[in-house]
N, C-alpha and C. Protein backbone atom coordinates (compact mmCIF):
# COMPACT_ATOMS: atom_id res chain seq x y z
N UNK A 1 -3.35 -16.24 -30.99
CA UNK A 1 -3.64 -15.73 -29.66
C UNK A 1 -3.11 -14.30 -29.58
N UNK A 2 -4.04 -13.42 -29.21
CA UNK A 2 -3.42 -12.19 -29.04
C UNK A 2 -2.72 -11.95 -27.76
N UNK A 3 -1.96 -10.89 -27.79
CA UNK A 3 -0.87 -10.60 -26.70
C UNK A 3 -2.03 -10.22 -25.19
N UNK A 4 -1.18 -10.52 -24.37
CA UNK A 4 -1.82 -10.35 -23.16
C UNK A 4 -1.77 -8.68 -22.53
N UNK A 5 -2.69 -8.05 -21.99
CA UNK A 5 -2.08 -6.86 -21.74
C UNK A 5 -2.12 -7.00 -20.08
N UNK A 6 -1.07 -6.14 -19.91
CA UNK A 6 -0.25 -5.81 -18.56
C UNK A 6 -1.24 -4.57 -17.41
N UNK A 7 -0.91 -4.78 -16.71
CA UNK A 7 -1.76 -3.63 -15.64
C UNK A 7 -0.69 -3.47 -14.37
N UNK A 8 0.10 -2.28 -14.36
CA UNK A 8 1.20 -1.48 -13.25
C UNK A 8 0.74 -1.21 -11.87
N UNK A 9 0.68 -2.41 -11.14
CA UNK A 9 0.62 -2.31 -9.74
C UNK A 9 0.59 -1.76 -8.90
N UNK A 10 2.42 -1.62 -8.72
CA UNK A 10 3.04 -0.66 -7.90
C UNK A 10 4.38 -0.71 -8.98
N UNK A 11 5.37 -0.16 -7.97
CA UNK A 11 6.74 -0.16 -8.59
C UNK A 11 7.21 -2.01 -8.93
N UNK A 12 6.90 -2.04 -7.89
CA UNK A 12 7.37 -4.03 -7.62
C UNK A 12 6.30 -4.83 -7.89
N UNK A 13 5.26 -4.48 -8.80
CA UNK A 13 4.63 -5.34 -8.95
C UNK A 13 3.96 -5.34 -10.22
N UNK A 14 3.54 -5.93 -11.29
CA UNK A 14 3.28 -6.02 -12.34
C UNK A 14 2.18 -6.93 -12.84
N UNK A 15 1.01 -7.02 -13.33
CA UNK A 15 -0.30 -7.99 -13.48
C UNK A 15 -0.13 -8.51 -15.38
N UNK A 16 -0.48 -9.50 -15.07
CA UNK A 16 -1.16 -9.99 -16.77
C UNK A 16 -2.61 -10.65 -16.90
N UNK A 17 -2.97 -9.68 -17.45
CA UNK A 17 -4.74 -10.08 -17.57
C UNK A 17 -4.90 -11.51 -18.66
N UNK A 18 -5.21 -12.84 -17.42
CA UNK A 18 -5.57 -13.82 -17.86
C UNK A 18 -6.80 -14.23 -18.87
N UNK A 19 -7.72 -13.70 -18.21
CA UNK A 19 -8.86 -14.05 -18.71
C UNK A 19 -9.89 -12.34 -18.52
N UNK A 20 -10.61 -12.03 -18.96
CA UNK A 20 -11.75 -11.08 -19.29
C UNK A 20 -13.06 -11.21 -20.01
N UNK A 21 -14.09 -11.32 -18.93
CA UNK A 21 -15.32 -12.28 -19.57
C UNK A 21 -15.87 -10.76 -18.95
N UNK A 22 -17.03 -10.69 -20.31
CA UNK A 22 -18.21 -9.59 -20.08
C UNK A 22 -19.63 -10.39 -20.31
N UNK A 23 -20.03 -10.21 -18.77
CA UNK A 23 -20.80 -11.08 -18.15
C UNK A 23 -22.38 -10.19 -18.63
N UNK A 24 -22.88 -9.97 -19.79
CA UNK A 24 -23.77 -8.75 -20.09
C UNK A 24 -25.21 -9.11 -19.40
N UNK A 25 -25.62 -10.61 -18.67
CA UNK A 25 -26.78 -10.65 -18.11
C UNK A 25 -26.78 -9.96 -16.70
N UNK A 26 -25.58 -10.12 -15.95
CA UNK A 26 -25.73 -9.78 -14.63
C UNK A 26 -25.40 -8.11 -14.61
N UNK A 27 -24.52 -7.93 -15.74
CA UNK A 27 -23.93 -6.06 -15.63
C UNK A 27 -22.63 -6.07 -15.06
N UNK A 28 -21.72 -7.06 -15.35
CA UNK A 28 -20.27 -7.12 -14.89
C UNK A 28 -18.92 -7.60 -16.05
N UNK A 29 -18.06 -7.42 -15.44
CA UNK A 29 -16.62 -7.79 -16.07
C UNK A 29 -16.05 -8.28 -15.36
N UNK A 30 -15.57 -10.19 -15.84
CA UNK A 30 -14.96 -10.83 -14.47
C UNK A 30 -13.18 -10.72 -15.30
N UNK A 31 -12.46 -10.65 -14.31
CA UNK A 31 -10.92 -10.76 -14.76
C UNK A 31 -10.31 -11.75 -13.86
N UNK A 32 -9.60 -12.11 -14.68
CA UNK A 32 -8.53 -12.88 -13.63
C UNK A 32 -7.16 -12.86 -13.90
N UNK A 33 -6.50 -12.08 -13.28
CA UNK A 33 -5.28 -11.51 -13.25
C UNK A 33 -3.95 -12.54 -12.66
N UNK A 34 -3.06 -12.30 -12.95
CA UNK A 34 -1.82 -13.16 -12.64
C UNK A 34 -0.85 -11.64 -12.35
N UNK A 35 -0.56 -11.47 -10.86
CA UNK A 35 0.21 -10.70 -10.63
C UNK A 35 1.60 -11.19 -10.45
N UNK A 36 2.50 -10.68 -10.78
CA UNK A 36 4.17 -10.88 -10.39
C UNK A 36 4.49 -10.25 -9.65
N UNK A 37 4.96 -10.11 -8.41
CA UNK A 37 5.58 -9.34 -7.27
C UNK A 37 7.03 -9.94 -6.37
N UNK A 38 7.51 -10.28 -7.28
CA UNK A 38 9.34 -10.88 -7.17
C UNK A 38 9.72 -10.24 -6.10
N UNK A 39 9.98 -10.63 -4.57
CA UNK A 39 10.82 -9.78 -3.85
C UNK A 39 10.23 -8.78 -3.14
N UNK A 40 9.13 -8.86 -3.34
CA UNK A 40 8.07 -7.81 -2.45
C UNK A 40 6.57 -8.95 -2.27
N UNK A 41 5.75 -7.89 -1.16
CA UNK A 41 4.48 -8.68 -0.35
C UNK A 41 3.53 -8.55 -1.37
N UNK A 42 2.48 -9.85 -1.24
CA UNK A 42 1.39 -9.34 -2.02
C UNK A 42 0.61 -8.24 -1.98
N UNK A 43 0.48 -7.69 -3.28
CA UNK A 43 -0.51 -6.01 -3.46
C UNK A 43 -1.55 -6.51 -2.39
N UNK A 44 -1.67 -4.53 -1.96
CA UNK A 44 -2.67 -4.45 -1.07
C UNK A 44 -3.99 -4.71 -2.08
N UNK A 45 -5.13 -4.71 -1.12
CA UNK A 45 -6.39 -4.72 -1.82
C UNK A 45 -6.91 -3.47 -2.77
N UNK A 46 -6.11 -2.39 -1.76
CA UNK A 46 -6.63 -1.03 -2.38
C UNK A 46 -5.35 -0.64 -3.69
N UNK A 47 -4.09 -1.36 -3.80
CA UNK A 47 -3.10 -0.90 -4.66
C UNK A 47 -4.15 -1.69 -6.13
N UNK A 48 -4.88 -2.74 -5.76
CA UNK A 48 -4.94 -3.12 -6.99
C UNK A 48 -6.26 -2.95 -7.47
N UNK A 49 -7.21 -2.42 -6.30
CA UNK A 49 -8.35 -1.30 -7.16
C UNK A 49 -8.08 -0.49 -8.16
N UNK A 50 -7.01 0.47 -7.48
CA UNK A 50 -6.38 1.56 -8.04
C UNK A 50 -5.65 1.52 -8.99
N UNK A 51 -5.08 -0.13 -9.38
CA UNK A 51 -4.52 0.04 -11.08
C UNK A 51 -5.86 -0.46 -11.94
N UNK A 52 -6.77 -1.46 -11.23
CA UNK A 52 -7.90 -1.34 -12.02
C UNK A 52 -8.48 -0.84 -12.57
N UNK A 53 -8.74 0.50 -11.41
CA UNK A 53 -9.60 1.49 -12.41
C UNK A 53 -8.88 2.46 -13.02
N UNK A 54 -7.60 2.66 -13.13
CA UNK A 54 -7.10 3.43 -14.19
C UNK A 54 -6.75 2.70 -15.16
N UNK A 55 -6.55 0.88 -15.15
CA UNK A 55 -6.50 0.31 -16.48
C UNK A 55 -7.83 0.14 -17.60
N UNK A 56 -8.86 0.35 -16.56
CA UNK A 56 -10.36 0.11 -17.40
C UNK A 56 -11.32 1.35 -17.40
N UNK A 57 -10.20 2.41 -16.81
CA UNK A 57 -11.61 3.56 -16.39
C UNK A 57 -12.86 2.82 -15.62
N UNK A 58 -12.58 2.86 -14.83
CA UNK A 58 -13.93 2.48 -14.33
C UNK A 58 -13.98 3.69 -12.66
N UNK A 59 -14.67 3.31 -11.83
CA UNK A 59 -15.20 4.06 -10.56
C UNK A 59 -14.81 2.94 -9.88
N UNK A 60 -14.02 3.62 -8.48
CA UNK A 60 -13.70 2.79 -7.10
C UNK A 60 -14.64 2.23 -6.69
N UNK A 61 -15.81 2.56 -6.70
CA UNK A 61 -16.96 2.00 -6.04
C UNK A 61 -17.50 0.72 -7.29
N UNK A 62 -16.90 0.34 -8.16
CA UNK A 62 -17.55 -0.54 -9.02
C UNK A 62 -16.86 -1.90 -8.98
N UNK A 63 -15.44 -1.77 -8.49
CA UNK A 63 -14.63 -2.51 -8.40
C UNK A 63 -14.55 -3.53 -7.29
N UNK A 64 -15.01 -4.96 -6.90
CA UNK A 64 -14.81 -5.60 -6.15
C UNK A 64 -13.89 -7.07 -6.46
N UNK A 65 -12.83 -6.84 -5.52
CA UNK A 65 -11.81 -8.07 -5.35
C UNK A 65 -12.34 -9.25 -4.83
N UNK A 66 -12.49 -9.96 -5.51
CA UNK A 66 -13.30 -11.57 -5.07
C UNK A 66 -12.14 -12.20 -4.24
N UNK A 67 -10.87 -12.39 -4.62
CA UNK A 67 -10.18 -13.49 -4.16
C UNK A 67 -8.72 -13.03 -4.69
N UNK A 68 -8.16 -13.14 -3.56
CA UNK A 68 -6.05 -12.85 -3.76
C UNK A 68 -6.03 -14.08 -3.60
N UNK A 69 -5.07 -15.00 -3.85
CA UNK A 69 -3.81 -16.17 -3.70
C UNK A 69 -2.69 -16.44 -3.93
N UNK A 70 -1.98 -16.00 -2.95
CA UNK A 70 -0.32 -16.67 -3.41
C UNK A 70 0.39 -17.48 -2.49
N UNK A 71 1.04 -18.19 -3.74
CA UNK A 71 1.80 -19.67 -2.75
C UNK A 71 3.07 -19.24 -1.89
N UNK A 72 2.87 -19.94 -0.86
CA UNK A 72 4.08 -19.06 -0.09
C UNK A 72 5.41 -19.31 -1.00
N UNK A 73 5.82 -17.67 -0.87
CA UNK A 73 7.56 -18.07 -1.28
C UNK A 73 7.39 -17.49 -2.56
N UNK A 74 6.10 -17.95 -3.78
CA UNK A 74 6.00 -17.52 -5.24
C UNK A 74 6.36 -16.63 -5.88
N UNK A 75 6.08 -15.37 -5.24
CA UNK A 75 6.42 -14.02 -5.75
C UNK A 75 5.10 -14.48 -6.48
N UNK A 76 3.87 -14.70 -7.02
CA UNK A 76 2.84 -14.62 -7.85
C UNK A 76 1.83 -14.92 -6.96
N UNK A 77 0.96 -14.02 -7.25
CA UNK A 77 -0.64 -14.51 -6.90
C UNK A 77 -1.91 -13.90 -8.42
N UNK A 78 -2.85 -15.12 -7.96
CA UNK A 78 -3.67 -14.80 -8.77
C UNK A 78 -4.83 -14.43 -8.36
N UNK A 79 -5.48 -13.28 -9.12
CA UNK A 79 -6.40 -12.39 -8.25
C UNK A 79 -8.12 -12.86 -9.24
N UNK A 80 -8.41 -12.94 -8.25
CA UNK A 80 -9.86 -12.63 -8.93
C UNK A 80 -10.74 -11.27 -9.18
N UNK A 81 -11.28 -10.70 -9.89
CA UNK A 81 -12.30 -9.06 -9.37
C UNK A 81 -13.08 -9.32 -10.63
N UNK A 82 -14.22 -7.85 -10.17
CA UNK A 82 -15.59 -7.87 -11.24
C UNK A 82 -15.32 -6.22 -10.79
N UNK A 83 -16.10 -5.99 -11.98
CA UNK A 83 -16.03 -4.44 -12.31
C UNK A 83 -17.60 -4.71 -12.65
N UNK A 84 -18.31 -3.92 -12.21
CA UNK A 84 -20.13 -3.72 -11.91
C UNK A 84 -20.51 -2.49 -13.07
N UNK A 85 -21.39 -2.37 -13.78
CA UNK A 85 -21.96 -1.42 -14.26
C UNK A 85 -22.48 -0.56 -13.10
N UNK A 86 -22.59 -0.72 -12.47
CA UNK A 86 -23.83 0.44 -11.35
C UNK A 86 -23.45 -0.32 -10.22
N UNK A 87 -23.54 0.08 -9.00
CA UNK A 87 -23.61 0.03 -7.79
C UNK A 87 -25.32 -0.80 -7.32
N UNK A 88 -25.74 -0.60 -7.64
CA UNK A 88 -26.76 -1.09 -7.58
C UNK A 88 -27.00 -2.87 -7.74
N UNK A 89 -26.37 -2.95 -9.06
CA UNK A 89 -26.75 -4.29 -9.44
C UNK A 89 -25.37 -5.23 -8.47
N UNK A 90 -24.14 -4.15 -8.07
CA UNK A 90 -23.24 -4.58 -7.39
C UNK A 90 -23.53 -4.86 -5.81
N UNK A 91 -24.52 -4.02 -5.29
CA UNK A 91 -25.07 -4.62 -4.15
C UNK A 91 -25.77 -5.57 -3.69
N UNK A 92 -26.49 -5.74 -5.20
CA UNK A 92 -27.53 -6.69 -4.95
C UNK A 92 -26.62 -8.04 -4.96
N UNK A 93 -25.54 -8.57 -5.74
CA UNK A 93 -25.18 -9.39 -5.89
C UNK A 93 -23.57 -10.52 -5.01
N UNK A 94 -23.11 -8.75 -4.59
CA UNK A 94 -21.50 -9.33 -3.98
C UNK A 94 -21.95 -9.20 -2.27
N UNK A 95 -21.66 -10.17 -1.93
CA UNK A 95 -21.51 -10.44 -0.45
C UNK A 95 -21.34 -9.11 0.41
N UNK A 96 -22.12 -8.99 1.63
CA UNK A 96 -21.87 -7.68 2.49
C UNK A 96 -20.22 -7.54 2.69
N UNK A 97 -19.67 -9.18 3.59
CA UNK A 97 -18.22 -8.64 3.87
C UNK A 97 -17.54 -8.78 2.74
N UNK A 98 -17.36 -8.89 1.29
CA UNK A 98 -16.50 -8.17 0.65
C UNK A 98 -16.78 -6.97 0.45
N UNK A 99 -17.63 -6.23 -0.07
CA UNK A 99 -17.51 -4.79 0.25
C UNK A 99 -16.70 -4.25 1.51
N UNK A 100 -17.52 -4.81 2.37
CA UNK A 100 -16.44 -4.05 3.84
C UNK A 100 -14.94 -4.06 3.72
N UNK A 101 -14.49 -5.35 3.15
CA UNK A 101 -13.23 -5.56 2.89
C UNK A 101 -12.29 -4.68 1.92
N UNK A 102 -13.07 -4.67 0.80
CA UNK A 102 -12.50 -3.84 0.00
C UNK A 102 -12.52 -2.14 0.31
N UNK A 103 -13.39 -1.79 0.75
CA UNK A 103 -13.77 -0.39 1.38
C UNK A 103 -12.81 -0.33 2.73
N UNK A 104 -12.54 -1.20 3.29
CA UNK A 104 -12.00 -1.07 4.71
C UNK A 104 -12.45 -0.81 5.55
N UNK A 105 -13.71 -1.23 5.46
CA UNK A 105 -14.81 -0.87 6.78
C UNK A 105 -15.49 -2.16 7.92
N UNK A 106 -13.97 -3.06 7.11
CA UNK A 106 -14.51 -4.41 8.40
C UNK A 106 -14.14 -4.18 9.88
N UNK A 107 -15.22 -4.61 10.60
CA UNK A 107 -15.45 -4.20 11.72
C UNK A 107 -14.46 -5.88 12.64
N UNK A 108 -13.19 -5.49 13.49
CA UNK A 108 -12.90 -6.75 14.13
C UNK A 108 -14.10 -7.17 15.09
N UNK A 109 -13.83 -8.26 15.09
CA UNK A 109 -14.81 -9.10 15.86
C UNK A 109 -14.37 -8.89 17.25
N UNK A 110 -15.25 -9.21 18.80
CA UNK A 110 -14.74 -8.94 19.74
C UNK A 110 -15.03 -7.69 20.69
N UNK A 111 -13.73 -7.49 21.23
CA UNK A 111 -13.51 -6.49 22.39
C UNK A 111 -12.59 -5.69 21.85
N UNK A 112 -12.43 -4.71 22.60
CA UNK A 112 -11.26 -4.06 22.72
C UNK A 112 -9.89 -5.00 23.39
N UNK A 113 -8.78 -4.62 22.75
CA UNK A 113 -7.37 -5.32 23.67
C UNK A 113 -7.03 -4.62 24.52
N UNK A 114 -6.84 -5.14 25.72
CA UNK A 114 -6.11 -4.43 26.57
C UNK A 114 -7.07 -4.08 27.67
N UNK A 115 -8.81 -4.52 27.40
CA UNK A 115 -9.14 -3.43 28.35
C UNK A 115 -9.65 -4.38 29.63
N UNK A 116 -11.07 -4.82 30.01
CA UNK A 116 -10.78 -5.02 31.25
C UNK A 116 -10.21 -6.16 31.56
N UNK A 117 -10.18 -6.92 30.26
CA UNK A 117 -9.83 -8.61 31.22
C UNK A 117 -8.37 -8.27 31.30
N UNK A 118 -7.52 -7.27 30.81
CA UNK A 118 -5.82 -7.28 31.05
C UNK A 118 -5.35 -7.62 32.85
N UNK A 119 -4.18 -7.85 32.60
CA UNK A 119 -4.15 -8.21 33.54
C UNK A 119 -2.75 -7.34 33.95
N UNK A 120 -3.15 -6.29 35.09
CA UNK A 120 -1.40 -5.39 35.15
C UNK A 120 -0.74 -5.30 36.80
């Protein structure tokens, strides 16, 4: 078995690339990562784009986070993501609200707080 390689989070947080499947019919790379974060919150969505694509070279826009999980208390979660050849074949295939999610362009559901139903 070869050694696992590592991917630098943040300061407090550290990944080991579980698994790496190159998916060559659809135009993707699925990973599944095992992050360690001892003593600190789980990585943001965007901290762990951002070691993505400097661990694989890849483009922000190629990178979508399928799925975070960690058990309360663990200090570990395990992440799911796909890295897309093109944008294209990445639209066609990943769900509208993960993009929004990962981009940060989810829209809350609702009203505004505070405004007319408040009560002062």
């Amino acid at each position: 078995m070869e050694s696992q390689a590592k991917v630098k989070i943040s300061d407090k947080a550290e990944g080991i690339i579980e698994r790496d499947v190159q998916n060559a019919v659809i135009g993707r790379r699925e990973i599944s990562l095992k992050v360690y974060h001892m003593g600190s919150g789980t990585p943001s969505r965007k901290d762990i784009i951002k070691a993505i694509i400097q661990a694989f070279a890849s483009q922000e826009n190629l990178v979508v986070v399928r799925k975070i999980s960690t058990s309360y208390g663990a200090g570990i979660s395990n992440i799911k993501l796909h890295i897309y050849k093109s944008r294209e074949i990445l639209e066609k295939i990943e769900p509208k609200y993960l993009l929004d999610r990962d981009a940060g362009t989810k829209q809350k559901k609702g009203g505004s707080k505070g405004g007319q139903g408040a009560k002062g």
